[in-house]
C-alpha atoms as a PDB file:
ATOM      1  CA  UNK A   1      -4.052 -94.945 123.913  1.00  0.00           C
ATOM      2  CA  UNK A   2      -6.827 -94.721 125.992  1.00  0.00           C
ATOM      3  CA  UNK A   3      -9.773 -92.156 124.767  1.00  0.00           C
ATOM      4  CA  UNK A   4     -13.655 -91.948 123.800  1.00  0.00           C
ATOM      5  CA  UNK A   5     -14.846 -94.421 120.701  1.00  0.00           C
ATOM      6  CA  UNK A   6     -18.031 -95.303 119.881  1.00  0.00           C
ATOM      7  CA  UNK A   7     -19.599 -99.206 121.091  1.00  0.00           C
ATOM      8  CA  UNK A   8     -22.308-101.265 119.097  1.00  0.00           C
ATOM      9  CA  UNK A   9     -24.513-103.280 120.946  1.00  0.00           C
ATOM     10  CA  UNK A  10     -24.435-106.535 118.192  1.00  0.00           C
ATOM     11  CA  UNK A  11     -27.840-107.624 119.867  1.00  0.00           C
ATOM     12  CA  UNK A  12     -30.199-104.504 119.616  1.00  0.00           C
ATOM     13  CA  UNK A  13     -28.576-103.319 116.025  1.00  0.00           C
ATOM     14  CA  UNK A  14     -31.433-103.891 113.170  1.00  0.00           C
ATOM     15  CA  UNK A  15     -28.651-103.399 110.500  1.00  0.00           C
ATOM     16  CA  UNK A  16     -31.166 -99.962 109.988  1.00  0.00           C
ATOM     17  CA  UNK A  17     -27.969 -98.533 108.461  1.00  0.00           C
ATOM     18  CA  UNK A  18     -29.284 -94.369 109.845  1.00  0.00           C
ATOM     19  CA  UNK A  19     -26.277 -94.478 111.454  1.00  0.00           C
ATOM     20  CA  UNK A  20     -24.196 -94.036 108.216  1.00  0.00           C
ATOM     21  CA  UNK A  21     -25.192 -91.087 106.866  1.00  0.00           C
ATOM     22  CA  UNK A  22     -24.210 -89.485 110.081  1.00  0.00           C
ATOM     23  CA  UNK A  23     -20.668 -90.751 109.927  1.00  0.00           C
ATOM     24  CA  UNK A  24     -18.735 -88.667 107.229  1.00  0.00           C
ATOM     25  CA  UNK A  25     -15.682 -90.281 108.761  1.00  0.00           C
ATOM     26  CA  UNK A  26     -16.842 -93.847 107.168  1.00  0.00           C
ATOM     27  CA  UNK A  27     -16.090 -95.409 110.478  1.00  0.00           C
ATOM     28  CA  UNK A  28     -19.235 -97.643 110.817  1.00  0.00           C
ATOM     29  CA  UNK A  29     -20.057-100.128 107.901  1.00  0.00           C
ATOM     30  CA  UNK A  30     -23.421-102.530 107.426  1.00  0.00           C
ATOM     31  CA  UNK A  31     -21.414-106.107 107.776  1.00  0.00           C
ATOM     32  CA  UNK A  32     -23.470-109.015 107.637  1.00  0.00           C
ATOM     33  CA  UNK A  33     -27.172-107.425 108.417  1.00  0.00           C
ATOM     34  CA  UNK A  34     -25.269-104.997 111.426  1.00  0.00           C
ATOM     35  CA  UNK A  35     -23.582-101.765 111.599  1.00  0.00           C
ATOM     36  CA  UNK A  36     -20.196-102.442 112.472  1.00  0.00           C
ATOM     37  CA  UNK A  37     -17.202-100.114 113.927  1.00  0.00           C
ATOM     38  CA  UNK A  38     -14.749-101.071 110.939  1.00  0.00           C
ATOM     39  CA  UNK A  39     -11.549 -99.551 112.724  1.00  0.00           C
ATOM     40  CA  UNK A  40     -10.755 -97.120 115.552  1.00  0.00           C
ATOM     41  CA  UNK A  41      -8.359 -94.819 114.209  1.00  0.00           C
ATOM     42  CA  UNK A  42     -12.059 -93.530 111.524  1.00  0.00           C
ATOM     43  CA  UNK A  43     -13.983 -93.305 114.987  1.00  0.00           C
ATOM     44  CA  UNK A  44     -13.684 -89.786 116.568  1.00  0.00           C
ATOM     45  CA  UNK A  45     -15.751 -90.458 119.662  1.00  0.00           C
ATOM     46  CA  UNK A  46     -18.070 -87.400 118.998  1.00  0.00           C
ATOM     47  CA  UNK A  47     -20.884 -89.082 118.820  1.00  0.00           C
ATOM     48  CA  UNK A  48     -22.566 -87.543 115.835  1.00  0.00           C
ATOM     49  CA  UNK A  49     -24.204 -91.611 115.095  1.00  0.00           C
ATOM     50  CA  UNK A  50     -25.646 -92.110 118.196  1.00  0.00           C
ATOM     51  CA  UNK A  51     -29.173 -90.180 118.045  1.00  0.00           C
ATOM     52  CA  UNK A  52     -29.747 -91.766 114.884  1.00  0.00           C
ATOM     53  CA  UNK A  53     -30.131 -94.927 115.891  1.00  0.00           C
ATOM     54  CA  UNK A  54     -33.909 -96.042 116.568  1.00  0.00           C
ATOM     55  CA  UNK A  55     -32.884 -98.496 118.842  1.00  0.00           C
ATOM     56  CA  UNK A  56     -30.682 -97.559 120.976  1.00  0.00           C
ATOM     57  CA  UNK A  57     -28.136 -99.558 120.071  1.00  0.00           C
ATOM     58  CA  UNK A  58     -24.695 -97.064 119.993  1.00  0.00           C
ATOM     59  CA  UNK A  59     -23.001 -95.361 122.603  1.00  0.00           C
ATOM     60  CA  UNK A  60     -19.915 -94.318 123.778  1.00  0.00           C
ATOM     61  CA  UNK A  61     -17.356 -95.667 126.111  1.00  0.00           C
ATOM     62  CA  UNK A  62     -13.492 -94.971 127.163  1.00  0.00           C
ATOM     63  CA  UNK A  63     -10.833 -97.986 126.166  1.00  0.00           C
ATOM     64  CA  UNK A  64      -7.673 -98.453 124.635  1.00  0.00           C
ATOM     65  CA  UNK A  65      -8.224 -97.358 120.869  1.00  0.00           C
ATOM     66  CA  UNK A  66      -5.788 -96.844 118.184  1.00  0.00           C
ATOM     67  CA  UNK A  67      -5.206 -93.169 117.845  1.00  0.00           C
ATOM     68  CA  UNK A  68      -7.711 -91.169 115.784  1.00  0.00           C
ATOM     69  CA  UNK A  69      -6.170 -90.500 112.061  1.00  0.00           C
ATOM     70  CA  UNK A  70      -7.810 -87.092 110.787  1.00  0.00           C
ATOM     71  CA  UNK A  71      -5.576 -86.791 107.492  1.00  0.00           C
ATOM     72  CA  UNK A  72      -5.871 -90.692 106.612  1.00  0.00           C
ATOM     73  CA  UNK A  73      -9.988 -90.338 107.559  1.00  0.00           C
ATOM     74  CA  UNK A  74      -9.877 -86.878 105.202  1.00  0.00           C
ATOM     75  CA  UNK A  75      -8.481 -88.540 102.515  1.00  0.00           C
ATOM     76  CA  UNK A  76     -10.915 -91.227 101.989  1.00  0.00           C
ATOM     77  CA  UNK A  77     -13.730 -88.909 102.575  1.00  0.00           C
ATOM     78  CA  UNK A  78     -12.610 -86.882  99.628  1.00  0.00           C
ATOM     79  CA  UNK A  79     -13.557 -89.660  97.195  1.00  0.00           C
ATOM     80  CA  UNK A  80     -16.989 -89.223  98.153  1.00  0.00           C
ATOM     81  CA  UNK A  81     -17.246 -85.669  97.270  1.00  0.00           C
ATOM     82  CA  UNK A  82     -17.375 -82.416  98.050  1.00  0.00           C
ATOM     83  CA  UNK A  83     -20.956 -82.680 100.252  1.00  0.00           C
ATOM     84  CA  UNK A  84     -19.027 -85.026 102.360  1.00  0.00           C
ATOM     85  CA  UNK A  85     -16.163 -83.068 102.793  1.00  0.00           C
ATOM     86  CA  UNK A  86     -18.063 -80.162 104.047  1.00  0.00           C
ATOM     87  CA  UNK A  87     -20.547 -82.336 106.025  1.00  0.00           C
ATOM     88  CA  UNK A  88     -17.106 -83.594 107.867  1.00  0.00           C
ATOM     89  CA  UNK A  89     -15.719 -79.987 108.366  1.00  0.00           C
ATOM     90  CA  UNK A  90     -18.741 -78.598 109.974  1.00  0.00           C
ATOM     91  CA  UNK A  91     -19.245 -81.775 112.116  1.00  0.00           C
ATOM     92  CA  UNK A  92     -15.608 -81.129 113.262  1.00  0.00           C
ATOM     93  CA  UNK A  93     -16.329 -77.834 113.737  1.00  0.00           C
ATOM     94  CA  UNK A  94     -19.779 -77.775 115.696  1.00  0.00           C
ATOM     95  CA  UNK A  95     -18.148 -79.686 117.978  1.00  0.00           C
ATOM     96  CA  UNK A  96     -15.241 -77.167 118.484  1.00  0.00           C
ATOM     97  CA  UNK A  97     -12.686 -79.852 117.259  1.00  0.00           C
ATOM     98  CA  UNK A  98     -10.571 -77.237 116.195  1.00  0.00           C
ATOM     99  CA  UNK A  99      -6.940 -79.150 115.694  1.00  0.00           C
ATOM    100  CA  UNK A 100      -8.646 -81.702 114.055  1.00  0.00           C
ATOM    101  CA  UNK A 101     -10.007 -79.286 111.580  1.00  0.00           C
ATOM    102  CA  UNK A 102      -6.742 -77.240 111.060  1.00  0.00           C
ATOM    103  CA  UNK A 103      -5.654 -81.265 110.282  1.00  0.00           C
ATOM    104  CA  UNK A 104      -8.225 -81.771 107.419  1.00  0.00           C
ATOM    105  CA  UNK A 105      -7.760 -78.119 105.701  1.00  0.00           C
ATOM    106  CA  UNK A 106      -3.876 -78.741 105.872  1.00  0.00           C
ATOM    107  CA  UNK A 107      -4.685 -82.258 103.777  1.00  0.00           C
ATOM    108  CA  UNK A 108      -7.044 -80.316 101.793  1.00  0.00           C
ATOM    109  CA  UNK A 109      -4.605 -77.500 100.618  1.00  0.00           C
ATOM    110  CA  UNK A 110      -2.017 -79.947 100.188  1.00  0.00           C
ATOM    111  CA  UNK A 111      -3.588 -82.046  97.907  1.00  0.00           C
ATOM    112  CA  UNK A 112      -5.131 -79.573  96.097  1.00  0.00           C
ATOM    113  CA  UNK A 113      -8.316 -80.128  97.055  1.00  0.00           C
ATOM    114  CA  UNK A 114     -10.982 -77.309  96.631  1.00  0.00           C
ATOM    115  CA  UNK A 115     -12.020 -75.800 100.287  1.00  0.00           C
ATOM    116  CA  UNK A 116     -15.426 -75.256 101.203  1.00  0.00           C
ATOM    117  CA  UNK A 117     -16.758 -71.620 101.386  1.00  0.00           C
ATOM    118  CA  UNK A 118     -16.970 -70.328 105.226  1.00  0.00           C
ATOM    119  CA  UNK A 119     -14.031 -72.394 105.875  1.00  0.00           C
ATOM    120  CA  UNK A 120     -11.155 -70.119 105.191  1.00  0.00           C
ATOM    121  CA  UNK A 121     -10.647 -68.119 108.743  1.00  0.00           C
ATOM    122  CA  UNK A 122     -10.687 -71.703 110.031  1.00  0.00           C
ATOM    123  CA  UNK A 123      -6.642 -71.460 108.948  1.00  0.00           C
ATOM    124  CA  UNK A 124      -5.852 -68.433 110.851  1.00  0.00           C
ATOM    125  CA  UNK A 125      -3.395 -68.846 113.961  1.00  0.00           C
ATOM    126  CA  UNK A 126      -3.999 -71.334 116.797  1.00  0.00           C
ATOM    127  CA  UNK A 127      -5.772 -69.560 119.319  1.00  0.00           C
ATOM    128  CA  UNK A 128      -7.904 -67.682 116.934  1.00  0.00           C
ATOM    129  CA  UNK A 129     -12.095 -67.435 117.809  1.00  0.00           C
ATOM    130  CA  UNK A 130     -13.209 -69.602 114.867  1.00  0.00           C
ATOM    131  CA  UNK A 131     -16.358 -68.418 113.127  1.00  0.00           C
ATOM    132  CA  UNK A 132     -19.584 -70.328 114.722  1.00  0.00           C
ATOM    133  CA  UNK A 133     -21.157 -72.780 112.479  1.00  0.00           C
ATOM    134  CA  UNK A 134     -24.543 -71.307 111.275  1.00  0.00           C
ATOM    135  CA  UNK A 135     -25.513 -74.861 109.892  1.00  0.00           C
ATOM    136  CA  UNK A 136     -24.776 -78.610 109.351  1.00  0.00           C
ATOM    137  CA  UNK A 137     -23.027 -80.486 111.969  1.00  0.00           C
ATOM    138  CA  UNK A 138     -23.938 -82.064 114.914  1.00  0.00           C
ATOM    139  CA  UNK A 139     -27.404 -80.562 115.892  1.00  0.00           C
ATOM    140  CA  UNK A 140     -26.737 -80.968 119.461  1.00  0.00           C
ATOM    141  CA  UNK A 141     -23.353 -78.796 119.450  1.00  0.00           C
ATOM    142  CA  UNK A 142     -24.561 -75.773 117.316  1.00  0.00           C
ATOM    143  CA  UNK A 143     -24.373 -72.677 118.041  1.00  0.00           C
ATOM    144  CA  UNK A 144     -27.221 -70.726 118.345  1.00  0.00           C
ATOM    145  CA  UNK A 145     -27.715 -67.041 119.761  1.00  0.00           C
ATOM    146  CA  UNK A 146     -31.101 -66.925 121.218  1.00  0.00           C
ATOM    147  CA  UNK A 147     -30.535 -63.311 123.020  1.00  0.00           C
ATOM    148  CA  UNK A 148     -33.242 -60.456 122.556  1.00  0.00           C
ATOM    149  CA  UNK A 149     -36.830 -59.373 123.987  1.00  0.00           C
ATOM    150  CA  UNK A 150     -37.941 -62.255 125.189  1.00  0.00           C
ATOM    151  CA  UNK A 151     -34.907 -63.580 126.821  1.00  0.00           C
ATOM    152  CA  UNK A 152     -34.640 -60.594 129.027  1.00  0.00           C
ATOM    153  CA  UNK A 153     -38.379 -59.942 130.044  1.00  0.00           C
ATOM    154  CA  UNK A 154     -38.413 -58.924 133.559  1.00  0.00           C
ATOM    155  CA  UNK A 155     -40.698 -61.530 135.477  1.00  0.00           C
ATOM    156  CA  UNK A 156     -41.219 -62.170 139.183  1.00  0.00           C
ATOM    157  CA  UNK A 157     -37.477 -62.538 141.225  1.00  0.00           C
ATOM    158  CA  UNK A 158     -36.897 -66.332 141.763  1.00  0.00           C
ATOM    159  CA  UNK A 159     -37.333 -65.939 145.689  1.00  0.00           C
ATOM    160  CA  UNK A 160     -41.158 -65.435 144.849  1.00  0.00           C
ATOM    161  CA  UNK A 161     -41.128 -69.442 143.128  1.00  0.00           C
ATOM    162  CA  UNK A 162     -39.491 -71.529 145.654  1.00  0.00           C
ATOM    163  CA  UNK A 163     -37.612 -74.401 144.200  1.00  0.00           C
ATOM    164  CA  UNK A 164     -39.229 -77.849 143.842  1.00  0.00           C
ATOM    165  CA  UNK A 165     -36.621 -80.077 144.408  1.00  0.00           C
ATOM    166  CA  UNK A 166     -36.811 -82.783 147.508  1.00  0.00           C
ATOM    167  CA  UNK A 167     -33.510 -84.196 147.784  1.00  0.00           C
ATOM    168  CA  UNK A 168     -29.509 -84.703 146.829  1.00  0.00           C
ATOM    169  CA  UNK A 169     -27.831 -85.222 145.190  1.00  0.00           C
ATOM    170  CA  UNK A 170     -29.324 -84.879 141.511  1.00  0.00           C
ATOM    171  CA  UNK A 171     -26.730 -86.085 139.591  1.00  0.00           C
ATOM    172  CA  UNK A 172     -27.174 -89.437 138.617  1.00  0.00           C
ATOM    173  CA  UNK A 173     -23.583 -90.793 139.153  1.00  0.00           C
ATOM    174  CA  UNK A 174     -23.772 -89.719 142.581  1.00  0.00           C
ATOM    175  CA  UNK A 175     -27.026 -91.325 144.022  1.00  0.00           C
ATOM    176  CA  UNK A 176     -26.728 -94.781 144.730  1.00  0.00           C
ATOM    177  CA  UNK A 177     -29.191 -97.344 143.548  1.00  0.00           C
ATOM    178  CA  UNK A 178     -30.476 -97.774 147.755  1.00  0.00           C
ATOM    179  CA  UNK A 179     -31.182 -94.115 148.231  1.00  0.00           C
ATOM    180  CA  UNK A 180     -33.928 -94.243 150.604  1.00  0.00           C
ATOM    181  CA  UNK A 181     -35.838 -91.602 148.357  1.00  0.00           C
ATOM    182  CA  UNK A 182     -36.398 -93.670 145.424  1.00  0.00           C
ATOM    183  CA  UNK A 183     -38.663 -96.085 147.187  1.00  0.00           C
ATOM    184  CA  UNK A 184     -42.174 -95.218 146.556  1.00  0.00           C
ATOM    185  CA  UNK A 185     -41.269 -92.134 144.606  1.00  0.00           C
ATOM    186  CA  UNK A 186     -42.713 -90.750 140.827  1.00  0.00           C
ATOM    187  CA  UNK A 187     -39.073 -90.198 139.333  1.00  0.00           C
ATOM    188  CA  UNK A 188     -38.004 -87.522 136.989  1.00  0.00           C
ATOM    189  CA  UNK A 189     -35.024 -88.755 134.809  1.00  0.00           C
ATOM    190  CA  UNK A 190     -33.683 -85.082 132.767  1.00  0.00           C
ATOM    191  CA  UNK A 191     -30.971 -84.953 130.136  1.00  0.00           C
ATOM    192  CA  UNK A 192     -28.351 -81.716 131.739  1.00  0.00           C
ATOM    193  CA  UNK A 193     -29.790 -79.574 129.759  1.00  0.00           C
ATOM    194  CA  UNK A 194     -33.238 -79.697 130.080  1.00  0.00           C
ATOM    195  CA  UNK A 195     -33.639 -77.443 133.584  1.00  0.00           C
ATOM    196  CA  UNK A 196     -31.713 -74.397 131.804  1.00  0.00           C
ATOM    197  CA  UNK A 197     -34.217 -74.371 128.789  1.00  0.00           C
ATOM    198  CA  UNK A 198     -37.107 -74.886 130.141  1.00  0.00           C
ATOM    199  CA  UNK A 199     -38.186 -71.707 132.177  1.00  0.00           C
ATOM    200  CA  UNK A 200     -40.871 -74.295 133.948  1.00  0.00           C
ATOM    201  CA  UNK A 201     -38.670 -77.360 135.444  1.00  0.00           C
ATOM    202  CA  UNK A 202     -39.493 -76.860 138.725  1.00  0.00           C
ATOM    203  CA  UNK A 203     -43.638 -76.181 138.608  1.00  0.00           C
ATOM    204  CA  UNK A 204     -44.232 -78.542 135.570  1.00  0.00           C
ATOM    205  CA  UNK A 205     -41.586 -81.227 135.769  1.00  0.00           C
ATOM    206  CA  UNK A 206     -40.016 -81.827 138.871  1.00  0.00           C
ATOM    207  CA  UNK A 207     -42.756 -80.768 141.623  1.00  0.00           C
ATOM    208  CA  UNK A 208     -43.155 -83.817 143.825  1.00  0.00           C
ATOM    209  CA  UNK A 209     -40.584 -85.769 141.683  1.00  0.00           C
ATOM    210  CA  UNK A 210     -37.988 -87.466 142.341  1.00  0.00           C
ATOM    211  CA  UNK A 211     -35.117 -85.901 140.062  1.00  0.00           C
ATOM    212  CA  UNK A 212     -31.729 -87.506 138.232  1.00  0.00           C
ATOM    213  CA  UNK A 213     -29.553 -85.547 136.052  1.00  0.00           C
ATOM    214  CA  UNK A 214     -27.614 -86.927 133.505  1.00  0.00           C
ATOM    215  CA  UNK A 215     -25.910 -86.774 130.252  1.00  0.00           C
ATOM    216  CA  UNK A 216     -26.584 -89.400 127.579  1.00  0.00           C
ATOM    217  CA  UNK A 217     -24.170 -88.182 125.318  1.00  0.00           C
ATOM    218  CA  UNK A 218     -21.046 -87.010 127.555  1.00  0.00           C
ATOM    219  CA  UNK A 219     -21.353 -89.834 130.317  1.00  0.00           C
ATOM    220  CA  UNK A 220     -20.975 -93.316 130.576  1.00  0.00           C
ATOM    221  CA  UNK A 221     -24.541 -95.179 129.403  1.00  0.00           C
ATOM    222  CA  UNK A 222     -23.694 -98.374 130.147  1.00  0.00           C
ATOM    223  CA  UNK A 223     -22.518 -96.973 133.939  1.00  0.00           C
ATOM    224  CA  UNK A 224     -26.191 -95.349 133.583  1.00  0.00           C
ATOM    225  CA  UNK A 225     -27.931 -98.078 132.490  1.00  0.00           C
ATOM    226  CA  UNK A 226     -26.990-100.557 135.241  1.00  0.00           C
ATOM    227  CA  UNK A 227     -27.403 -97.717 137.399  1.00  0.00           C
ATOM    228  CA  UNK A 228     -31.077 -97.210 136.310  1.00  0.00           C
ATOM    229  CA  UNK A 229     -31.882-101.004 136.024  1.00  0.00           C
ATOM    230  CA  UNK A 230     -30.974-101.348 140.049  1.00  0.00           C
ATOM    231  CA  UNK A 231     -32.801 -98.308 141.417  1.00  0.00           C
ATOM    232  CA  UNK A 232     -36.099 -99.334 138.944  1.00  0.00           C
ATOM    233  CA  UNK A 233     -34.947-103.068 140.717  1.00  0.00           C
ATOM    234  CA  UNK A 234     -34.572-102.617 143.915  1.00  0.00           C
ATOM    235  CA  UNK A 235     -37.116 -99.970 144.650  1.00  0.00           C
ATOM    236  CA  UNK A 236     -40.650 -99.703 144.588  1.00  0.00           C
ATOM    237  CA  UNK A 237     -41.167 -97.057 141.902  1.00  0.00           C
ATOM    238  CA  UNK A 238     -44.508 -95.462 141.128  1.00  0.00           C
ATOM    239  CA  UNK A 239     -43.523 -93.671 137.558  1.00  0.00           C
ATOM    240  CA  UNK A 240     -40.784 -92.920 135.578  1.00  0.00           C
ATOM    241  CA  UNK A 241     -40.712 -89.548 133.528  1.00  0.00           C
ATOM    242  CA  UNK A 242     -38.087 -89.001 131.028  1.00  0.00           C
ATOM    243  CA  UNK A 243     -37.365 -85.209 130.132  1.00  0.00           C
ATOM    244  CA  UNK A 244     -35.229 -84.393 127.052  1.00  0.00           C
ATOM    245  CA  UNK A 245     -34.137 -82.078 124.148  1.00  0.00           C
ATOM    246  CA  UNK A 246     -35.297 -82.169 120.935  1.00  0.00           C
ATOM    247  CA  UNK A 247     -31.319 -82.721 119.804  1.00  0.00           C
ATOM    248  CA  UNK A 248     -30.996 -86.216 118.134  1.00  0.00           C
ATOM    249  CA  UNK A 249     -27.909 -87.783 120.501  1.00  0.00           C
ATOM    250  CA  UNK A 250     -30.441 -86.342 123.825  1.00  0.00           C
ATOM    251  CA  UNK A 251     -33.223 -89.240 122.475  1.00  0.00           C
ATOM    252  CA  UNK A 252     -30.627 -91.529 124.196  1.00  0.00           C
ATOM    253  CA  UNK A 253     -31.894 -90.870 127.156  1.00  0.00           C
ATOM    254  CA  UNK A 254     -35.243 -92.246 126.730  1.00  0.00           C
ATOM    255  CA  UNK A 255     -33.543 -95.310 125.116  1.00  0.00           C
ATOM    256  CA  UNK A 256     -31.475 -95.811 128.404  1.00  0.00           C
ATOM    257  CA  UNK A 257     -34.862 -95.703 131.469  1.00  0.00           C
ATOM    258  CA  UNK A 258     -36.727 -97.587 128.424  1.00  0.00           C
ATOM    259  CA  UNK A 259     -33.498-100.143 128.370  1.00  0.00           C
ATOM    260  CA  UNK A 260     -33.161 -99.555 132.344  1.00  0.00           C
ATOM    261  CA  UNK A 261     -37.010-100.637 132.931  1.00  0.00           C
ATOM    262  CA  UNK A 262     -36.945-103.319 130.392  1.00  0.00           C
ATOM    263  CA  UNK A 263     -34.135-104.561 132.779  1.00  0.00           C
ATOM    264  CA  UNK A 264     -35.309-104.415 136.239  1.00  0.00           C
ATOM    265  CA  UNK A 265     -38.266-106.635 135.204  1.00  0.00           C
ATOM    266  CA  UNK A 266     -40.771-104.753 136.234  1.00  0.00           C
ATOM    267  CA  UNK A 267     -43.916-102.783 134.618  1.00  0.00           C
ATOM    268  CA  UNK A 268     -43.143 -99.150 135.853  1.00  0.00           C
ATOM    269  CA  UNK A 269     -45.681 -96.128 133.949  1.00  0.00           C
ATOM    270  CA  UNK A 270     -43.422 -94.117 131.925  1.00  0.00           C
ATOM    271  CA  UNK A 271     -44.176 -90.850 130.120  1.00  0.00           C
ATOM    272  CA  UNK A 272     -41.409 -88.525 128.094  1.00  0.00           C
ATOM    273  CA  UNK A 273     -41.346 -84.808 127.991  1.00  0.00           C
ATOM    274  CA  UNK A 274     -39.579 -83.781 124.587  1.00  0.00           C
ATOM    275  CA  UNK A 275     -38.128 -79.912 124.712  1.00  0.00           C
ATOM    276  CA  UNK A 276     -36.757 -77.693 122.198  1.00  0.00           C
ATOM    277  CA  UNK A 277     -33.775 -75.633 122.307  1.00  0.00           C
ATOM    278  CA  UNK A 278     -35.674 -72.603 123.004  1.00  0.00           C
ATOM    279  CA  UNK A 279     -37.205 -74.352 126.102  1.00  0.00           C
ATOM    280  CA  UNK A 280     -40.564 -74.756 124.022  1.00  0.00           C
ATOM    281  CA  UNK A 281     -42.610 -78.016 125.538  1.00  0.00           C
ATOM    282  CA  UNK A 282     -42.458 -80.252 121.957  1.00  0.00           C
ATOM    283  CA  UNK A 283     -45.850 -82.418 122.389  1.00  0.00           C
ATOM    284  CA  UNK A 284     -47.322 -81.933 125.592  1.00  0.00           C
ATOM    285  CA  UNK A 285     -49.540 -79.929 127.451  1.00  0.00           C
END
């Protein structure tokens, strides 16, 4: 079948091995000094490994893949304890993977394996609102409620800041490497999220940017990394900046322009503007 799986680039992997504590599902192994993908039917294609690795060296593509295996991947995760086991349900759960979590209880309770605490309306009826994970799990999927005083303080109607943005399309799968705006231009390369949490895209970020949307996570990278390395190739760009949340799988971003520059041969300034999920600048004024 065809469906999301995680790649390793042989070349940049260090054999670093901080990929495998983020991989409950034991799908990646350290095999002769590199992390290896040691069969597709462990992999779930979330993604959870991927801002873990220093060097960029993970991502995730679409091709034919032996069909994920939740009950065979539960069972060998129960060897390794019940941390593990609840490390795997509340990945699986963070990322609202909720038949492969009704999966992994049904092993549990069949083989008589203790179930987590919190984990118990989890086996109510399909269709049922499960219970948002609090903690664990991917950082980039959880929930989190950020509602009260300061998210609805009146401030000036948005017809009194006009927007900063100079051309279209934004979306980075749409423009192609010859737009006519990238030459000469101080780029802005954002992560999806990063204009809805920060309050100050448009003043502080984009203003008399060049801007390109993208998802390092969700998207194709290696479709975005060519991409990058022929508009940084064929253009005359002035600067690069690289906007981004403080979630582990967004640092992929910066890995990608750093990857795309490398690429295009050329020496092109670049700066990074790290935010949190709050929309709090991390590390820059």
């Amino acid at each position: 079948m065809e469906r999301r799986i995680i790649r390793i680039d042989e070349e940049r992997c260090t054999g670093c091995a901080l990929c495998i504590p983020n991989c409950p599902e034991g799908a990646i192994q350290i095999i002769e000094g590199k992390a290896r993908l040691v069969g597709d039917l462990l992999c779930d294609g979330l993604g959870a490994c991927i801002g873990h690795c220093p060097e960029g060296a993970i991502m995730i593509e679409t091709r034919e893949a032996e069909p994920y295996d939740e009950k065979k991947v539960v069972a060998g995760i129960v060897r390794h304890g019940p941390a593990v086991v609840r490390a795997h349900l509340e990945h699986l759960r963070s990322h609202g993977q909720r038949e492969y979590l009704g999966e992994a209880l049904a092993y549990l309770a069949e083989s008589g394996v203790p179930i987590p605490a919190g984990f118990t309306d989890s086996q109510r009826p399909a269709g049922h609102p499960l219970r948002a994970a609090q903690s664990g799990g991917c950082p980039g999927s959880r929930i989190m409620n950020f509602n009260g005083a300061a998210a609805c303080t009146d401030s000036p109607g948005p017809e009194a800041r006009p927007s900063r943005l100079g051309q279209w399309p934004v979306q980075l799968e749409l423009v192609p490497p010859e737009a006519p705006f990238l030459d000469g231009a101080d780029v802005l390369v954002a992560a999806d999220c990063v204009p809805f949490a920060y309050a100050g895209f448009h003043e502080r970020l984009l203003r008399g940017k060049v801007c390109l949307v993208g998802c390092p996570k969700l998207d194709d990278a290696e479709r975005y990394l060519e991409k990058l390395a022929a508009m940084f190739a064929r253009n005359d760009v002035r600067s690069v900046t690289t906007a981004y949340m403080e979630v582990p799988c967004c640092f992929g971003m910066v890995k990608l322009v750093e990857e795309a520059i490398a690429r295009s041969g050329k020496r092109i300034p670049l700066e990074t503007r790290k935010l949190g999920v709050k929309g709090e600048p991390m590390g820059w004024s």
